[in-house]
N, C-alpha and C. Protein backbone atom coordinates (compact mmCIF):
# COMPACT_ATOMS: atom_id res chain seq x y z
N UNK A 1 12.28 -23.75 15.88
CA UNK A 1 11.06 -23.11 15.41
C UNK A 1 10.04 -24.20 15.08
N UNK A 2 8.95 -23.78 15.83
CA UNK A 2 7.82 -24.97 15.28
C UNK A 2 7.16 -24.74 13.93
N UNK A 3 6.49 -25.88 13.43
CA UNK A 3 5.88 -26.01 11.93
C UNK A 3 4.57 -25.05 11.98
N UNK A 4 4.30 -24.67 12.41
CA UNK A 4 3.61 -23.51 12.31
C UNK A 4 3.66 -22.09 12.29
N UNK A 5 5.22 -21.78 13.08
CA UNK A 5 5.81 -20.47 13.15
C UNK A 5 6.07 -20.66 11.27
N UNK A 6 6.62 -21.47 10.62
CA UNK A 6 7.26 -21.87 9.76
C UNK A 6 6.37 -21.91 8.33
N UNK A 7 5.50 -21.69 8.41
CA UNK A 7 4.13 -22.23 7.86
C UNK A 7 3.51 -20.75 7.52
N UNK A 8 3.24 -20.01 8.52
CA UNK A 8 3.11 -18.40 8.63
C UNK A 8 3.86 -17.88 8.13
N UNK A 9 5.08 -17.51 8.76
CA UNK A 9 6.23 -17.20 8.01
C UNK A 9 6.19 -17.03 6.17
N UNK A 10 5.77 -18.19 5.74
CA UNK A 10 5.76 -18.22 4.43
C UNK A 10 4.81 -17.82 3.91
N UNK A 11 3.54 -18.47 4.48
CA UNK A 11 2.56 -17.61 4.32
C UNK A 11 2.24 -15.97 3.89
N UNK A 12 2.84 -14.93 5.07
CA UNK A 12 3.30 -13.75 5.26
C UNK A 12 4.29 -13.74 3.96
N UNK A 13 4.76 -14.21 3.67
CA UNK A 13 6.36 -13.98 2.97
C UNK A 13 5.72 -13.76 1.76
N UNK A 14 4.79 -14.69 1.40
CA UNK A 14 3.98 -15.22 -0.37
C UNK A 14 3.27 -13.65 -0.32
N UNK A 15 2.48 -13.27 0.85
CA UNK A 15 1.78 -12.43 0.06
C UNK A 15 2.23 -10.92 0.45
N UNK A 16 3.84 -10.60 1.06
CA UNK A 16 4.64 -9.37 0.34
C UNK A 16 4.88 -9.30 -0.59
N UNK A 17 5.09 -10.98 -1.36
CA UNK A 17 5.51 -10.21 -2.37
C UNK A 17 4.78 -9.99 -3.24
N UNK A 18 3.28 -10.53 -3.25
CA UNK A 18 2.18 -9.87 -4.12
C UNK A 18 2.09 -8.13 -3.30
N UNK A 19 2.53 -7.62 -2.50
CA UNK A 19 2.09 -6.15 -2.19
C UNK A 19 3.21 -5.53 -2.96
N UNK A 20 4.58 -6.20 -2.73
CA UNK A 20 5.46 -5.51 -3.49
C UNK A 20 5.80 -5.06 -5.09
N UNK A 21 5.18 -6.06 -5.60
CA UNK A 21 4.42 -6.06 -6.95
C UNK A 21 3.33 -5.14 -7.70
N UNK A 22 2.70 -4.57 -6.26
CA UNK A 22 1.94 -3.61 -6.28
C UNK A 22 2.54 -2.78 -6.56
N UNK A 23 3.42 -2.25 -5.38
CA UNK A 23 4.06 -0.97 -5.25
C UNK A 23 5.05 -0.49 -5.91
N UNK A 24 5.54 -1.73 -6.51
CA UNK A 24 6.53 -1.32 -7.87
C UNK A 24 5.80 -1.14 -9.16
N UNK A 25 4.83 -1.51 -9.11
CA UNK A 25 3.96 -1.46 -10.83
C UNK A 25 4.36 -0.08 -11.62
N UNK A 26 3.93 0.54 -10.71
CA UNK A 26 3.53 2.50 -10.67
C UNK A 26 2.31 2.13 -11.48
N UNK A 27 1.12 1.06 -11.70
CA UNK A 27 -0.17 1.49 -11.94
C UNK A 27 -0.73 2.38 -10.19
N UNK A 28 -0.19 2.38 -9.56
CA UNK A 28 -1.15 2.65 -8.21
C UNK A 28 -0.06 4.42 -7.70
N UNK A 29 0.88 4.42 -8.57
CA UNK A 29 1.68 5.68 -8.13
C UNK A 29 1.32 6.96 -7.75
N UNK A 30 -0.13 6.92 -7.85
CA UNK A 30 -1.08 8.14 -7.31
C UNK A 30 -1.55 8.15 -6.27
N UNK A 31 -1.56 6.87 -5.54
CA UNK A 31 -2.41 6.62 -4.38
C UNK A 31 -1.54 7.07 -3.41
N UNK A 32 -1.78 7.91 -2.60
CA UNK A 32 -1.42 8.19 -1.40
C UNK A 32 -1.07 7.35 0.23
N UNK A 33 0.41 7.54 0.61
CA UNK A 33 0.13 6.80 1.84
C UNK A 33 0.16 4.94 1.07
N UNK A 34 0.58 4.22 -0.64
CA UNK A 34 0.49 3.46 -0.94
C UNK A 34 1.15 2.16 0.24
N UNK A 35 1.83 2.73 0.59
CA UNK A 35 2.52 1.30 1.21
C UNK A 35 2.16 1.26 2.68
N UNK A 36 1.72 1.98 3.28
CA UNK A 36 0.90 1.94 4.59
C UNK A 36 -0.32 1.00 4.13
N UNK A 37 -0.99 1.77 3.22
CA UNK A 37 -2.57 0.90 2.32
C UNK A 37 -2.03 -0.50 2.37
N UNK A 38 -1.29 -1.16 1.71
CA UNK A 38 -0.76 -2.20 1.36
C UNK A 38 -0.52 -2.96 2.61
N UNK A 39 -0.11 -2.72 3.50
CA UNK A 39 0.03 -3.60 5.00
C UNK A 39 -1.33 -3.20 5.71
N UNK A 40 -2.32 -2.36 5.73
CA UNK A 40 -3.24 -2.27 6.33
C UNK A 40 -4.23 -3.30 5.58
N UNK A 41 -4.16 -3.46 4.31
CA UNK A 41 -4.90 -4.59 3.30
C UNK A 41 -4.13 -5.94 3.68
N UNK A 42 -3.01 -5.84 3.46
CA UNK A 42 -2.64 -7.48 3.70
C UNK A 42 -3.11 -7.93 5.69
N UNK A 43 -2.89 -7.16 6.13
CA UNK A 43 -3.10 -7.38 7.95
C UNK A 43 -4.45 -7.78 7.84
N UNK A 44 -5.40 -7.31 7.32
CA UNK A 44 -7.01 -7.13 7.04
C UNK A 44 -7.39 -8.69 6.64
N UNK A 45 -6.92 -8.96 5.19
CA UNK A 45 -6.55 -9.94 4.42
C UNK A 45 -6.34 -11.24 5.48
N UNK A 46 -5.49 -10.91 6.27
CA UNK A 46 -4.77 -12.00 7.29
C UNK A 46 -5.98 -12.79 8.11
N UNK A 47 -6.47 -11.32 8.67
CA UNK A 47 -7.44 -12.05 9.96
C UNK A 47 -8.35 -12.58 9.13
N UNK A 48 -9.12 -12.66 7.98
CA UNK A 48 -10.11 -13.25 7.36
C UNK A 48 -9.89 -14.33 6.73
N UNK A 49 -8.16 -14.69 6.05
CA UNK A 49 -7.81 -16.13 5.71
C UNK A 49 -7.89 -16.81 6.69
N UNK A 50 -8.71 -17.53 7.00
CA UNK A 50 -8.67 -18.16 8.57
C UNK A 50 -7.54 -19.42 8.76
N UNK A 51 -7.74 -19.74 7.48
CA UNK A 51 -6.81 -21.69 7.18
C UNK A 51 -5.69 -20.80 6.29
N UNK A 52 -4.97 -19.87 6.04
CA UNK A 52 -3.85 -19.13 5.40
C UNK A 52 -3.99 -19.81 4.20
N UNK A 53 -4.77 -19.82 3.05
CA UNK A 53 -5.19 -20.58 1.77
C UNK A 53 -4.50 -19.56 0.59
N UNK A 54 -4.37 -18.68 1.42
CA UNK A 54 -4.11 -16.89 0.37
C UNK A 54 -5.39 -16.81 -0.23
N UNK A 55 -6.73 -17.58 0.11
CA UNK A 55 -7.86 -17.38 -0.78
C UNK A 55 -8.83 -17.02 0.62
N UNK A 56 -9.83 -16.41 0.06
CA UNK A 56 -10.74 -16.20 1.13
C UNK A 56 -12.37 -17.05 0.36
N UNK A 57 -12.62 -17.96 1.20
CA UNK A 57 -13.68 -18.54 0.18
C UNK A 57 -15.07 -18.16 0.98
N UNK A 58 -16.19 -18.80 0.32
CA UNK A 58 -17.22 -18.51 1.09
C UNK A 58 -17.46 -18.42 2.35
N UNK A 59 -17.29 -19.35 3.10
CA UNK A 59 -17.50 -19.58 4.54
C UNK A 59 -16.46 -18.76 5.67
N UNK A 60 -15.08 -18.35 5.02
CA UNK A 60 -14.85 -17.74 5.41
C UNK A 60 -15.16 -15.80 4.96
N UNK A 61 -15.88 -15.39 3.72
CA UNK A 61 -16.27 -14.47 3.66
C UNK A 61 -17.45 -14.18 4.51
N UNK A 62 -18.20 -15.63 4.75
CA UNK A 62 -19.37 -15.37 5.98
C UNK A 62 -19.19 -15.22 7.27
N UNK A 63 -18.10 -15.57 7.83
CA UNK A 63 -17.79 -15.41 9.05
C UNK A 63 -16.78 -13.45 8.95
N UNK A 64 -16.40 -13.35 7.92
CA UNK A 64 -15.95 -12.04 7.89
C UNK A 64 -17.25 -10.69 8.04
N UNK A 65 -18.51 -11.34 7.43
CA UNK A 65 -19.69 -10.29 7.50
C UNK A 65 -19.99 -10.66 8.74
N UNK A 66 -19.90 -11.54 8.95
CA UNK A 66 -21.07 -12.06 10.74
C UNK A 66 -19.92 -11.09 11.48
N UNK A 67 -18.71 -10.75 11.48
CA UNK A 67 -17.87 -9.88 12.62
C UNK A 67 -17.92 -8.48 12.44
N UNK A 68 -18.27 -7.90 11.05
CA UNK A 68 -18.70 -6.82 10.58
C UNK A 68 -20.02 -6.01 10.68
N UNK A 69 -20.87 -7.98 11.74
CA UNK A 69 -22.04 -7.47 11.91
C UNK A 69 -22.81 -7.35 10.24
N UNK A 70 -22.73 -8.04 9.19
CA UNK A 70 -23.32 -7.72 8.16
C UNK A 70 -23.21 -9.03 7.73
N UNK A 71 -24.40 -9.90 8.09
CA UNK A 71 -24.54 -11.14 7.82
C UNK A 71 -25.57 -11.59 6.63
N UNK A 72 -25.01 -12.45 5.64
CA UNK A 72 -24.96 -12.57 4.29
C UNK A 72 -25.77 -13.74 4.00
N UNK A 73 -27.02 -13.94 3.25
CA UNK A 73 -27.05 -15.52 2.88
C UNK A 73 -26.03 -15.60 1.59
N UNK A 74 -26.23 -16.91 2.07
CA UNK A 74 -25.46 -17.47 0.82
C UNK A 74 -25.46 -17.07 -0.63
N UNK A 75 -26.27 -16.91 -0.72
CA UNK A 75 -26.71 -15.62 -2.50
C UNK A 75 -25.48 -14.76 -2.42
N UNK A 76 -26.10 -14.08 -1.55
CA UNK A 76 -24.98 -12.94 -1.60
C UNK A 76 -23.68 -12.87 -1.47
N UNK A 77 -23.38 -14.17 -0.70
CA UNK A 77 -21.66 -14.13 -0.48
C UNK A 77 -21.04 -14.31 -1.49
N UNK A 78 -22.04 -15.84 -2.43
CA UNK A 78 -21.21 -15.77 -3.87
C UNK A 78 -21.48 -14.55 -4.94
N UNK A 79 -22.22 -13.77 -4.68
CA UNK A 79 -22.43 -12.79 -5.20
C UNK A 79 -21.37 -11.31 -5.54
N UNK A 80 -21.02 -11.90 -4.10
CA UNK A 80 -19.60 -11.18 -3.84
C UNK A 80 -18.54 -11.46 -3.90
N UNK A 81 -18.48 -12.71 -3.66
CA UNK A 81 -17.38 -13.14 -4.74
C UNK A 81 -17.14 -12.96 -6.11
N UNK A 82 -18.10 -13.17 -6.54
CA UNK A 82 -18.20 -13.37 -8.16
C UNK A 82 -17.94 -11.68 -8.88
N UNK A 83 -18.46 -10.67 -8.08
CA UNK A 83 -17.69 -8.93 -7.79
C UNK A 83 -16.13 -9.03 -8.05
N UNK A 84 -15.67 -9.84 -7.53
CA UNK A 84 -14.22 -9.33 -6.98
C UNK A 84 -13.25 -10.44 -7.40
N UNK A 85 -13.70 -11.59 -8.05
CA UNK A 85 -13.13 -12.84 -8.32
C UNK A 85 -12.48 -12.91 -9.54
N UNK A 86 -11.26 -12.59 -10.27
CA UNK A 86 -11.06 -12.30 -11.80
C UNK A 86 -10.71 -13.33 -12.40
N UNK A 87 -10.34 -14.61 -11.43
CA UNK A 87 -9.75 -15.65 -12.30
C UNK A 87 -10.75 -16.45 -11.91
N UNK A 88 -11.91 -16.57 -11.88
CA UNK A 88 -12.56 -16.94 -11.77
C UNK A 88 -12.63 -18.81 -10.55
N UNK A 89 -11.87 -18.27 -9.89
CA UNK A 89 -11.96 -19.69 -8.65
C UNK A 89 -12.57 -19.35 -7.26
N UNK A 90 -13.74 -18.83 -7.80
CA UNK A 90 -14.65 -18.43 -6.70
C UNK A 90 -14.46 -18.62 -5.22
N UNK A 91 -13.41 -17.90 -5.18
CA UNK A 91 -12.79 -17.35 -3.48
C UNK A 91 -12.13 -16.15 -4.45
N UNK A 92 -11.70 -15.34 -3.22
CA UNK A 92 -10.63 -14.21 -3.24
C UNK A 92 -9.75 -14.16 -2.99
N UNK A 93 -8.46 -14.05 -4.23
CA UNK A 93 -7.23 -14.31 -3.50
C UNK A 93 -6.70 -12.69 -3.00
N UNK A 94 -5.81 -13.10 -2.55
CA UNK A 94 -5.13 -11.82 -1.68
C UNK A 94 -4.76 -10.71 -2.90
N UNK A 95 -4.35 -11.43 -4.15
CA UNK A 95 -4.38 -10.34 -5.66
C UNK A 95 -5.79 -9.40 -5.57
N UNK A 96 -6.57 -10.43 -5.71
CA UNK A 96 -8.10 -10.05 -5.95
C UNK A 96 -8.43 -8.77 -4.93
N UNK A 97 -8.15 -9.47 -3.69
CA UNK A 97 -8.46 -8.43 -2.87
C UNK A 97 -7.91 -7.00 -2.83
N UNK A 98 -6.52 -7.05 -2.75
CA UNK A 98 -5.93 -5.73 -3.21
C UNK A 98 -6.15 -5.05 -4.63
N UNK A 99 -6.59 -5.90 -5.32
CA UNK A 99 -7.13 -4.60 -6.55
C UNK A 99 -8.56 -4.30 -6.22
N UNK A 100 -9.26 -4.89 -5.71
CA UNK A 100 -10.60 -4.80 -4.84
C UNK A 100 -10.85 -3.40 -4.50
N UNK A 101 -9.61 -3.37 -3.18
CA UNK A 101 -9.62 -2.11 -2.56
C UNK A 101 -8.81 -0.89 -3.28
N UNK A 102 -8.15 -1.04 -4.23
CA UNK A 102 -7.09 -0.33 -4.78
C UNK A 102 -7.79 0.48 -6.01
N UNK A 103 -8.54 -0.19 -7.14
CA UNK A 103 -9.38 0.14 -7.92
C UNK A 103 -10.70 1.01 -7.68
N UNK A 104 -10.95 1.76 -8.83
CA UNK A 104 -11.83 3.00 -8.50
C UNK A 104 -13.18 2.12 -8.68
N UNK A 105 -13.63 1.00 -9.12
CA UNK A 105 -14.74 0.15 -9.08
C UNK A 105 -15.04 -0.04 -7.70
N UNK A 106 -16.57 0.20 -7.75
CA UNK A 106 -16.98 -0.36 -6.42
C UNK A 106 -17.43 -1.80 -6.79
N UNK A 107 -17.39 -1.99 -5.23
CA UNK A 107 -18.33 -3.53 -5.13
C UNK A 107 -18.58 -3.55 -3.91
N UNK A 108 -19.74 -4.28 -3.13
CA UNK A 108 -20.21 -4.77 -2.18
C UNK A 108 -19.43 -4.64 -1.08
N UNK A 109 -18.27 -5.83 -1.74
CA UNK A 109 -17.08 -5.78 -0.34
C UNK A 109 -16.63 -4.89 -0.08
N UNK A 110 -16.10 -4.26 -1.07
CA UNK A 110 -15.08 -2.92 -1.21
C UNK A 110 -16.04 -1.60 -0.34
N UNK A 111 -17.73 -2.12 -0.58
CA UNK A 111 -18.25 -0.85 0.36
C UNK A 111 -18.57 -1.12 1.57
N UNK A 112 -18.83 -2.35 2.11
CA UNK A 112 -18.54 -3.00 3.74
C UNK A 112 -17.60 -2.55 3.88
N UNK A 113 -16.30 -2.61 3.78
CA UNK A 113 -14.69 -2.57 4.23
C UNK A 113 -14.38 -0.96 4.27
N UNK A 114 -15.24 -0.33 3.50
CA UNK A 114 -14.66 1.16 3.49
C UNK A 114 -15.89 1.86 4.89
N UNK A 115 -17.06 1.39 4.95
CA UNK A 115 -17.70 1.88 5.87
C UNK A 115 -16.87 1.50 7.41
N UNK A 116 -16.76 0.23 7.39
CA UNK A 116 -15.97 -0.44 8.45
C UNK A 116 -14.80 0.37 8.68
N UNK A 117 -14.32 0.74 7.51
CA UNK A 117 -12.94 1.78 8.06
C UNK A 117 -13.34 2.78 8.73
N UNK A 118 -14.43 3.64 7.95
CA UNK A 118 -14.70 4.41 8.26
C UNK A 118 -15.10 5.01 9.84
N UNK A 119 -15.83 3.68 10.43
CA UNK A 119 -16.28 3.71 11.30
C UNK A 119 -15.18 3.14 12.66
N UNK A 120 -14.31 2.54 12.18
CA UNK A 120 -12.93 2.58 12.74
C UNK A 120 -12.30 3.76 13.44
N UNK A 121 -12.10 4.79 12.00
CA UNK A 121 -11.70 6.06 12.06
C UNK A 121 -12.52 6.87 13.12
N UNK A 122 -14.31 7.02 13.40
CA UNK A 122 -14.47 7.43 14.50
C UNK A 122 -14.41 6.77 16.10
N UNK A 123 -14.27 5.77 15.87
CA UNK A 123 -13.91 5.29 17.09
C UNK A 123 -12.82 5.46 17.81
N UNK A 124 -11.85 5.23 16.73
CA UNK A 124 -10.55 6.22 17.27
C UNK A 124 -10.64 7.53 17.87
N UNK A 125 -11.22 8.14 17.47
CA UNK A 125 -11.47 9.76 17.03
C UNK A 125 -12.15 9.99 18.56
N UNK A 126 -12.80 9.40 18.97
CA UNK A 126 -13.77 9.33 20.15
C UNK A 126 -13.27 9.22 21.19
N UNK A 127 -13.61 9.59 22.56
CA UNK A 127 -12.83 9.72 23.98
C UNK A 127 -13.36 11.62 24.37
N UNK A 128 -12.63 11.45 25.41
CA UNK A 128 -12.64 12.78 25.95
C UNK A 128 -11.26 13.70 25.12
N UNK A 129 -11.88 15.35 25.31
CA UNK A 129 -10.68 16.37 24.46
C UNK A 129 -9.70 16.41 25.49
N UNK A 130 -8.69 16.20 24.82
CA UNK A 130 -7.30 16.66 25.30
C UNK A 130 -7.21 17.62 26.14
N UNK A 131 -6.66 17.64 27.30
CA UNK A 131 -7.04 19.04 28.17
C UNK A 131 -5.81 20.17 27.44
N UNK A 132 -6.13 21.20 27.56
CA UNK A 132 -5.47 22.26 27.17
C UNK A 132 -4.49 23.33 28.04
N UNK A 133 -3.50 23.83 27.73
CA UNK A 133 -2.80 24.16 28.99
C UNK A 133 -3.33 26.19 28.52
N UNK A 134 -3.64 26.61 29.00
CA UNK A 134 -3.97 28.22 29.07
C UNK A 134 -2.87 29.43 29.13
């Protein structure tokens, strides 16, 4: 196995077990569909750690709006950070982020990411109807 399969690996590994932590709390035991949420956030999470830091910092929160098509000056990115940042080390760690999306507080990110779903959801949704048998 190369040092990079190896590297990921752990990577991936560190931040189940921040989801699993989640899902055992029972603060989130209402949420529906919780552990689907939880790998659809960490997968999400993934493609935007670009350097696997478990933090998402500025430059990579700017390259996350520029693919969202919702491109940020710099004001705003730390702006958005500073939304969603609790321990205050101005990036987002993968904690941060999942209470981000998990919590009934909005923020900025949390409303990019839910439109983006949203708009996910019709794209899926879209194509031609199923033909029907009579």
């Amino acid at each position: 196995m190369d040092q990079g399969a190896t590297k990921h690996g752990g990577y991936e590994q560190a931040l189940d077990e921040i989801v699993k932590t989640y899902e055992t709390s029972g603060d989130y035991a209402d949420v529906e569909g919780l552990g689907e949420l939880l790998q659809k956030y960490k997968k999400q999470f993934m493609e935007y750690d670009e350097n696997e830091s478990r933090d998402i910092d500025a430059m990579e929160l700017k390259r996350m709006m520029e693919k969202l098509g919702q491109a940020k000056t710099h004001l705003e990115l730390k702006n958005m950070i500073a939304e969603v940042d609790r321990d205050n080390s101005r990036t987002i760690s993968f904690n941060d982020f999942l209470f981000m999306r998990l919590e009934k507080k909005t923020s900025t990110l949390k409303m990019i990411l839910m439109f983006e779903d949203k708009k996910k959801e019709k794209e899926k949704s879209g194509g031609p109807a199923p033909k029907r048998d009579l």
